[in-house]
PDB file of N, CA and C in Angstrom:
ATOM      1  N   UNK A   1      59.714 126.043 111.917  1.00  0.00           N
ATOM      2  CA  UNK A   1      61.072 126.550 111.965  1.00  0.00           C
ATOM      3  C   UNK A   1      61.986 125.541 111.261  1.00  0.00           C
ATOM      4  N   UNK A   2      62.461 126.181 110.841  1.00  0.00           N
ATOM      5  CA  UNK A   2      63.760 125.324 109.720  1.00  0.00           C
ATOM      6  C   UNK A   2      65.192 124.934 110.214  1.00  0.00           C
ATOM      7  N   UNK A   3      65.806 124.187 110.240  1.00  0.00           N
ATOM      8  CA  UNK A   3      67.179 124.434 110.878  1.00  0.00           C
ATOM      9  C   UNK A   3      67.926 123.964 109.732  1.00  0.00           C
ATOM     10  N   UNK A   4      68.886 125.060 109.038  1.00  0.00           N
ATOM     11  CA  UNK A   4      69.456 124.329 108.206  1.00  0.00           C
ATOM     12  C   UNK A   4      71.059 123.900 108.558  1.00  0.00           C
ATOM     13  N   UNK A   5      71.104 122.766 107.881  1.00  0.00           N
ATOM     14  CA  UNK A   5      72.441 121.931 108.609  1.00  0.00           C
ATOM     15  C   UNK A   5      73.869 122.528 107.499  1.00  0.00           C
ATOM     16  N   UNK A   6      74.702 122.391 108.275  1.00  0.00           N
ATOM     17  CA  UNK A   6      76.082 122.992 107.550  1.00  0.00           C
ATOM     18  C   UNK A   6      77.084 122.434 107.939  1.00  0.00           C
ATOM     19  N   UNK A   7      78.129 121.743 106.960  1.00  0.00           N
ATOM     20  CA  UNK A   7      79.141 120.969 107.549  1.00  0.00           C
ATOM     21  C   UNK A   7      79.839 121.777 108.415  1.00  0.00           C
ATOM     22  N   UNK A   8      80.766 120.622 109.150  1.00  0.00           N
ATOM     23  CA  UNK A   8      81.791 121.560 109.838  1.00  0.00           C
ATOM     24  C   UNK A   8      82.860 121.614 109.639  1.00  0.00           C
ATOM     25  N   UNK A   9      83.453 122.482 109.911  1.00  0.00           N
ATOM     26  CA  UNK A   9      84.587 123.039 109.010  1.00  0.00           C
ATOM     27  C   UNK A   9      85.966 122.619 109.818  1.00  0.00           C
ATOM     28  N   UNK A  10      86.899 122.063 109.173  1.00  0.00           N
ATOM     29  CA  UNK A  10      88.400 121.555 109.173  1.00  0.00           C
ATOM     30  C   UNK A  10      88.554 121.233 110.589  1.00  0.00           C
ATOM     31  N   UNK A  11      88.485 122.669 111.450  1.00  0.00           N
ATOM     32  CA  UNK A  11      88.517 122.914 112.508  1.00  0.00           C
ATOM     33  C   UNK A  11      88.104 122.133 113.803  1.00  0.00           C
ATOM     34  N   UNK A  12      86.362 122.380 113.290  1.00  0.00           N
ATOM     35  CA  UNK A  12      85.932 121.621 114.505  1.00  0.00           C
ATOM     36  C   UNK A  12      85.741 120.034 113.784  1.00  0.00           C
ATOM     37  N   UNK A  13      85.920 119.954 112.735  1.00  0.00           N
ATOM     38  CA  UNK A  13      86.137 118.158 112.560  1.00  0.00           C
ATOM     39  C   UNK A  13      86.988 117.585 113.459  1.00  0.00           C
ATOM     40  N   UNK A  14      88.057 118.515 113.445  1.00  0.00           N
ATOM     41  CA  UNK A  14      89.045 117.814 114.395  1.00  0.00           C
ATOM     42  C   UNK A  14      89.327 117.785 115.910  1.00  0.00           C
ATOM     43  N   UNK A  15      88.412 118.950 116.095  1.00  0.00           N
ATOM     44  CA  UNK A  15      88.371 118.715 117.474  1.00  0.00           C
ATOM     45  C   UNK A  15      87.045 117.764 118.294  1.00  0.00           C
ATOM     46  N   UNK A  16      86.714 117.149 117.008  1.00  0.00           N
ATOM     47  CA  UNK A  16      85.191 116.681 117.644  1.00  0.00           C
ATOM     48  C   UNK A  16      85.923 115.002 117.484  1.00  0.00           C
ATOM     49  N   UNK A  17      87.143 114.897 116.862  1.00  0.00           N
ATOM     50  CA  UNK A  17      87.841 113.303 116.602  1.00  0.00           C
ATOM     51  C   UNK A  17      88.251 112.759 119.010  1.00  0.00           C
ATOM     52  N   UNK A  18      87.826 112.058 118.428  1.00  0.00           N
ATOM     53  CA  UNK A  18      88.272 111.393 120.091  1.00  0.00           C
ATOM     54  C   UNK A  18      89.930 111.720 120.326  1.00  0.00           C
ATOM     55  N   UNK A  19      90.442 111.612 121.316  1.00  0.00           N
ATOM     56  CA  UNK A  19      91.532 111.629 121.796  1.00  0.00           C
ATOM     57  C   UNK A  19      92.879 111.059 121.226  1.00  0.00           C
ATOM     58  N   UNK A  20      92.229 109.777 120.669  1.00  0.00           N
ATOM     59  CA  UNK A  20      93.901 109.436 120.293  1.00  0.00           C
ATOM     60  C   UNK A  20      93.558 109.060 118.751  1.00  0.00           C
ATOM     61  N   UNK A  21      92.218 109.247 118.418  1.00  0.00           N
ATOM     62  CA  UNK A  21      92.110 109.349 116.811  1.00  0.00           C
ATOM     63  C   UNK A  21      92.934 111.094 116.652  1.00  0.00           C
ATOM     64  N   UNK A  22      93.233 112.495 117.010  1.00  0.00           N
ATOM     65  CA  UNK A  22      93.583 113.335 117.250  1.00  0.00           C
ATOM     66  C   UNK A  22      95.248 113.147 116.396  1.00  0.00           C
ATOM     67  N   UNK A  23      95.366 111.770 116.522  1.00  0.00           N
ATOM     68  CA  UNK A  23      97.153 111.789 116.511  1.00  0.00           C
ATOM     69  C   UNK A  23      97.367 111.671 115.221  1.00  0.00           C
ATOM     70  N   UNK A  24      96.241 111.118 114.145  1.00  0.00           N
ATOM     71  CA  UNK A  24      96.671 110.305 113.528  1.00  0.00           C
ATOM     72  C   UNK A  24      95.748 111.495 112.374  1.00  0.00           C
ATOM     73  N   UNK A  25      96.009 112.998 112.330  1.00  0.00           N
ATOM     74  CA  UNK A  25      95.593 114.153 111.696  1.00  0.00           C
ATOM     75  C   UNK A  25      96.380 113.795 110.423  1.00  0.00           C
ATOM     76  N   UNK A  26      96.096 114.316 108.849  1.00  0.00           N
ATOM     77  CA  UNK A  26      97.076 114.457 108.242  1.00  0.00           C
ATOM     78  C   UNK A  26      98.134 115.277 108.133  1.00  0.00           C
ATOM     79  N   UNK A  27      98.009 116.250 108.633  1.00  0.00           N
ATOM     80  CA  UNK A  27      98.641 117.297 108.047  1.00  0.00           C
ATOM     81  C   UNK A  27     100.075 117.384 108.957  1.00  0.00           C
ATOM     82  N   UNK A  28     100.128 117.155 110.240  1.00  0.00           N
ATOM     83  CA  UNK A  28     101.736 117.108 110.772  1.00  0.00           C
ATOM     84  C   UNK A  28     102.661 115.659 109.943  1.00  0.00           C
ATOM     85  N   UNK A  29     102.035 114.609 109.706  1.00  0.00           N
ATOM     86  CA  UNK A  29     102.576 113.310 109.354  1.00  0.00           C
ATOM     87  C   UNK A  29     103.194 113.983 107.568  1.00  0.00           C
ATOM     88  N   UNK A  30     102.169 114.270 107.475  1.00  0.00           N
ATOM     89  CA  UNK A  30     102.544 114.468 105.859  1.00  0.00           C
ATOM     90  C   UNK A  30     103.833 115.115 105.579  1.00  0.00           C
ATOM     91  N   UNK A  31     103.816 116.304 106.477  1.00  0.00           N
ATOM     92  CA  UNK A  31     104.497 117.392 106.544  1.00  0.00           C
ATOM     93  C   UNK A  31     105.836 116.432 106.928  1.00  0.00           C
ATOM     94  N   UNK A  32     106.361 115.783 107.750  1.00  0.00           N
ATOM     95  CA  UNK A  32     107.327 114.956 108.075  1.00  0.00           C
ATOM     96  C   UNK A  32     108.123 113.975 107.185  1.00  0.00           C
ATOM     97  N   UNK A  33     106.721 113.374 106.426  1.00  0.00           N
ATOM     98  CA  UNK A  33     107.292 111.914 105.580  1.00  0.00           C
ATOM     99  C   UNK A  33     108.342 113.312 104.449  1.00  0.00           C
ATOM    100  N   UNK A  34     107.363 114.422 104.135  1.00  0.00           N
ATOM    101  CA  UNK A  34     107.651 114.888 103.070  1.00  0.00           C
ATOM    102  C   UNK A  34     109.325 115.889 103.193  1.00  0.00           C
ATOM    103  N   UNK A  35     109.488 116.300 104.631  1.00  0.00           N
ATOM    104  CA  UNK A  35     110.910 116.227 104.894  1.00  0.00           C
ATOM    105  C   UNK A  35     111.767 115.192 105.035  1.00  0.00           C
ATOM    106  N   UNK A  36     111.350 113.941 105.356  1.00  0.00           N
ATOM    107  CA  UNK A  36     112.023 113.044 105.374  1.00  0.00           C
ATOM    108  C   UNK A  36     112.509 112.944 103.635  1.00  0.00           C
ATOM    109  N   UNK A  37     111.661 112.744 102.529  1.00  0.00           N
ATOM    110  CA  UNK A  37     111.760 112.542 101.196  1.00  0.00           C
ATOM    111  C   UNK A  37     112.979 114.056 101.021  1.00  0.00           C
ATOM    112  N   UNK A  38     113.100 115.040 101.321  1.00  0.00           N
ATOM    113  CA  UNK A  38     113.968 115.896 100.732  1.00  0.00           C
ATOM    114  C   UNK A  38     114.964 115.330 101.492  1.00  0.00           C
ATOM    115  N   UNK A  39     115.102 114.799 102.775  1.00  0.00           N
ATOM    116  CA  UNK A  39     116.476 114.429 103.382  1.00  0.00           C
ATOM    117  C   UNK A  39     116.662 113.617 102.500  1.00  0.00           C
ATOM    118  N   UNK A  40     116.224 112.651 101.986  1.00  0.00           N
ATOM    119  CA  UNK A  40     117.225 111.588 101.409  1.00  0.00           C
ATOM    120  C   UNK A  40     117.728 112.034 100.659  1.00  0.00           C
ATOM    121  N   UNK A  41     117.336 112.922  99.577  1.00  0.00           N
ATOM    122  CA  UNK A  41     117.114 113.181  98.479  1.00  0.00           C
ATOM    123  C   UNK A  41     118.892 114.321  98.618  1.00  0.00           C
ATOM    124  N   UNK A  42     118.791 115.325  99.710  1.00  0.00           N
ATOM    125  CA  UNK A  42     119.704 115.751  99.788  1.00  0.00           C
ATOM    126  C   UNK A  42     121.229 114.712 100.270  1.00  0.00           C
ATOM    127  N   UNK A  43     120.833 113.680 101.295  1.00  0.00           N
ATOM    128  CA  UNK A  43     122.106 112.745 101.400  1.00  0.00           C
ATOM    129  C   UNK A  43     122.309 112.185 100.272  1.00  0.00           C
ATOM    130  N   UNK A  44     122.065 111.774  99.320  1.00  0.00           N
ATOM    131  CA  UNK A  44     121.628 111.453  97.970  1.00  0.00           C
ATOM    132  C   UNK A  44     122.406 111.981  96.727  1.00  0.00           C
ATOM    133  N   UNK A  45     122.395 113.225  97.214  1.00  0.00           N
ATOM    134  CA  UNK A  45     123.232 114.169  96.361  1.00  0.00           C
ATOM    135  C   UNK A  45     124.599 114.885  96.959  1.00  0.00           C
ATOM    136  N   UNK A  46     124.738 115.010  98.192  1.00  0.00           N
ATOM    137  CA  UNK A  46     125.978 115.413  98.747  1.00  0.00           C
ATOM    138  C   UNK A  46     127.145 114.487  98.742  1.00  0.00           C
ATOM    139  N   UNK A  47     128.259 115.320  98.267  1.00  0.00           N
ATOM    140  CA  UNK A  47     129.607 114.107  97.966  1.00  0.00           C
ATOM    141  C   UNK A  47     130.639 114.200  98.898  1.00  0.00           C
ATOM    142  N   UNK A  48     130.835 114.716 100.415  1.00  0.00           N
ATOM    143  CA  UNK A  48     131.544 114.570 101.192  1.00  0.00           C
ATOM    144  C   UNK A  48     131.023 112.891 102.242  1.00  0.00           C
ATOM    145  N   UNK A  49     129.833 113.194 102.546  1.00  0.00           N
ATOM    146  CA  UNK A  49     130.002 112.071 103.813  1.00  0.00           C
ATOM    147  C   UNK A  49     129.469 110.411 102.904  1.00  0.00           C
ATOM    148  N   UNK A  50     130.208 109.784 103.332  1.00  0.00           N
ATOM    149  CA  UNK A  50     129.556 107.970 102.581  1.00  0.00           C
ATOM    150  C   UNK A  50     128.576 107.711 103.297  1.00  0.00           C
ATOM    151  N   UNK A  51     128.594 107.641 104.671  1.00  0.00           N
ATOM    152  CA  UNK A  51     127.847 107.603 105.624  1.00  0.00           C
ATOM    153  C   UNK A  51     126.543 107.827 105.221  1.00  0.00           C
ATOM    154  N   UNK A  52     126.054 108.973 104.690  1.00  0.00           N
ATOM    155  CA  UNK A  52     125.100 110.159 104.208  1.00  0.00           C
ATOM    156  C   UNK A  52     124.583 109.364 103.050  1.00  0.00           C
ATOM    157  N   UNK A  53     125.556 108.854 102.578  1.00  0.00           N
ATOM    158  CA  UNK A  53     125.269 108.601 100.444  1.00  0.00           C
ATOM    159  C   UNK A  53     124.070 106.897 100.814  1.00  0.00           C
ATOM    160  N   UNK A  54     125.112 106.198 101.888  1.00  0.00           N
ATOM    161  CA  UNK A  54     125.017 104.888 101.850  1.00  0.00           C
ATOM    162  C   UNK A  54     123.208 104.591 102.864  1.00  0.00           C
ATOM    163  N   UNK A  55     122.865 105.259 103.583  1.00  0.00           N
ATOM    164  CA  UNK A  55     121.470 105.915 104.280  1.00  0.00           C
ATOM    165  C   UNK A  55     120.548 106.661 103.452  1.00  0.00           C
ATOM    166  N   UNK A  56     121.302 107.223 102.424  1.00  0.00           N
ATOM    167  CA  UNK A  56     120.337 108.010 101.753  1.00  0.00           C
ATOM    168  C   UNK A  56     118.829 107.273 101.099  1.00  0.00           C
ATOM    169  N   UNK A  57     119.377 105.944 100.322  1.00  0.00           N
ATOM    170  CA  UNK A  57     118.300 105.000  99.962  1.00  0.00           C
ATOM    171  C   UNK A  57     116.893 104.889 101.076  1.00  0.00           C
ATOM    172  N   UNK A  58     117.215 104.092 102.240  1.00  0.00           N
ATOM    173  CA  UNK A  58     116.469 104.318 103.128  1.00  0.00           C
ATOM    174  C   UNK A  58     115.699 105.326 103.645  1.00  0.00           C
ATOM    175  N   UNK A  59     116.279 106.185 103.659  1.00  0.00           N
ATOM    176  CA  UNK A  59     115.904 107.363 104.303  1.00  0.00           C
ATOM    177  C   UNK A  59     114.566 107.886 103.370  1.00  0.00           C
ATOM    178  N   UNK A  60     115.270 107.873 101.729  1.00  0.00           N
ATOM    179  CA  UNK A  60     114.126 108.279 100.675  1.00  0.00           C
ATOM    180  C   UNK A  60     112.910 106.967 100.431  1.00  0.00           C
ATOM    181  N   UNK A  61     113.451 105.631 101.446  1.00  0.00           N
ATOM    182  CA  UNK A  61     112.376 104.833 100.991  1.00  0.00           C
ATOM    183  C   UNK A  61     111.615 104.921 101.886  1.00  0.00           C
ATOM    184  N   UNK A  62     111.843 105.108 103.323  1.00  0.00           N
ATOM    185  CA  UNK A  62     110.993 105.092 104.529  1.00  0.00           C
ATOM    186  C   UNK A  62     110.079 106.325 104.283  1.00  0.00           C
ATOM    187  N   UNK A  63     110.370 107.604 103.693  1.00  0.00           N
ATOM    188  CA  UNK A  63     109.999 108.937 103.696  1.00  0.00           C
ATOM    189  C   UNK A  63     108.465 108.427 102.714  1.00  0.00           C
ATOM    190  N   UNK A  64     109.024 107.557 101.508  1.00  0.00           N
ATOM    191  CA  UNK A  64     108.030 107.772 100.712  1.00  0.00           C
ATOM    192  C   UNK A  64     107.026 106.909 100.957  1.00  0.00           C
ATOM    193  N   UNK A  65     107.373 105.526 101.338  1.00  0.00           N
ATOM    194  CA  UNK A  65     106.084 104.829 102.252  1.00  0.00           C
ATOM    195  C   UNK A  65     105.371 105.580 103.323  1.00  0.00           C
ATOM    196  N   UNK A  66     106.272 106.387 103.887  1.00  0.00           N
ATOM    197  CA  UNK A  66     105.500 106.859 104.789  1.00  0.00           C
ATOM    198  C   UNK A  66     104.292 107.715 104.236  1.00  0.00           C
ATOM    199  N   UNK A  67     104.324 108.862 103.487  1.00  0.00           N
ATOM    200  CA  UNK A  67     103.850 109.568 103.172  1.00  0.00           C
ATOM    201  C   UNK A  67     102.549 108.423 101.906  1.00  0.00           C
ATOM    202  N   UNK A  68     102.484 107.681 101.691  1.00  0.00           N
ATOM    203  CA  UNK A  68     101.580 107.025 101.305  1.00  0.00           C
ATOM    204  C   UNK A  68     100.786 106.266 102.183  1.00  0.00           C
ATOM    205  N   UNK A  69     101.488 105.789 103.353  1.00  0.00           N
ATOM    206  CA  UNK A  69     100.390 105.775 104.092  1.00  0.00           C
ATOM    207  C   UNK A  69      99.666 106.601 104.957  1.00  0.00           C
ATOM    208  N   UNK A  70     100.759 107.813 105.370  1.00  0.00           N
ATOM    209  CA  UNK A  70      99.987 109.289 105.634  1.00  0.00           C
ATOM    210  C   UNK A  70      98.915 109.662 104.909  1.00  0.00           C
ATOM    211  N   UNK A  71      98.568 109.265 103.527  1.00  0.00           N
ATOM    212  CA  UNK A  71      97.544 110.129 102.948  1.00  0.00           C
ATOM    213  C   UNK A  71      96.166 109.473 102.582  1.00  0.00           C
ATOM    214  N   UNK A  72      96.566 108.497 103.567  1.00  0.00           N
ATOM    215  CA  UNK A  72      95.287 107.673 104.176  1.00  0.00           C
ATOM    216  C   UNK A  72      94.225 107.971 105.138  1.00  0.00           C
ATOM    217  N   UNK A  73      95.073 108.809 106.387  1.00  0.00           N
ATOM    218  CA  UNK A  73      94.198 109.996 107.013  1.00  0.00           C
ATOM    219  C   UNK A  73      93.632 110.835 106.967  1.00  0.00           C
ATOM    220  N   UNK A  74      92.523 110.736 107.888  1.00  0.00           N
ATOM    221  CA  UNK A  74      91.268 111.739 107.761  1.00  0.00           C
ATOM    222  C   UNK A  74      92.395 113.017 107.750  1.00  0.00           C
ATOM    223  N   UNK A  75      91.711 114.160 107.263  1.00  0.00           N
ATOM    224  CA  UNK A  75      92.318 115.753 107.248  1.00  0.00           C
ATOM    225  C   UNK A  75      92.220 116.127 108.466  1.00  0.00           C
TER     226      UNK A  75
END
């Protein structure tokens, strides 16, 4: 009898990750850094608040480190 082997798929990869490896998925983080990168991007460009203009840097630098080290995680 033969058993042939077959990866597993997205799904149960991730549910077979231990408990608090679980956190560290790509796909919610990514999804975040990569709103964070349009927030700046929009404080960045809006000309009412200074507040907004003067955060905006940060905001687009934290977003984009982040998301580089987000795409360090397993899927």
């Amino acid at each position: 009898m033969i058993l042939s082997q077959t990866k597993p798929t997205d799904g149960e990869r991730e549910r077979t990750l231990p408990a608090p490896r679980r956190i560290f998925v790509r796909g919610p983080w990514e999804m975040g850094a990569s709103i964070l990168i349009g927030l700046g991007v929009l404080m960045l460009m809006q000309p009412f608040f200074l507040w907004a203009y003067t955060y905006s840097f940060i905001v687009l630098l934290v977003g984009t480190v982040g998301f580089i080290i987000v795409s360090h995680f397993p899927e």
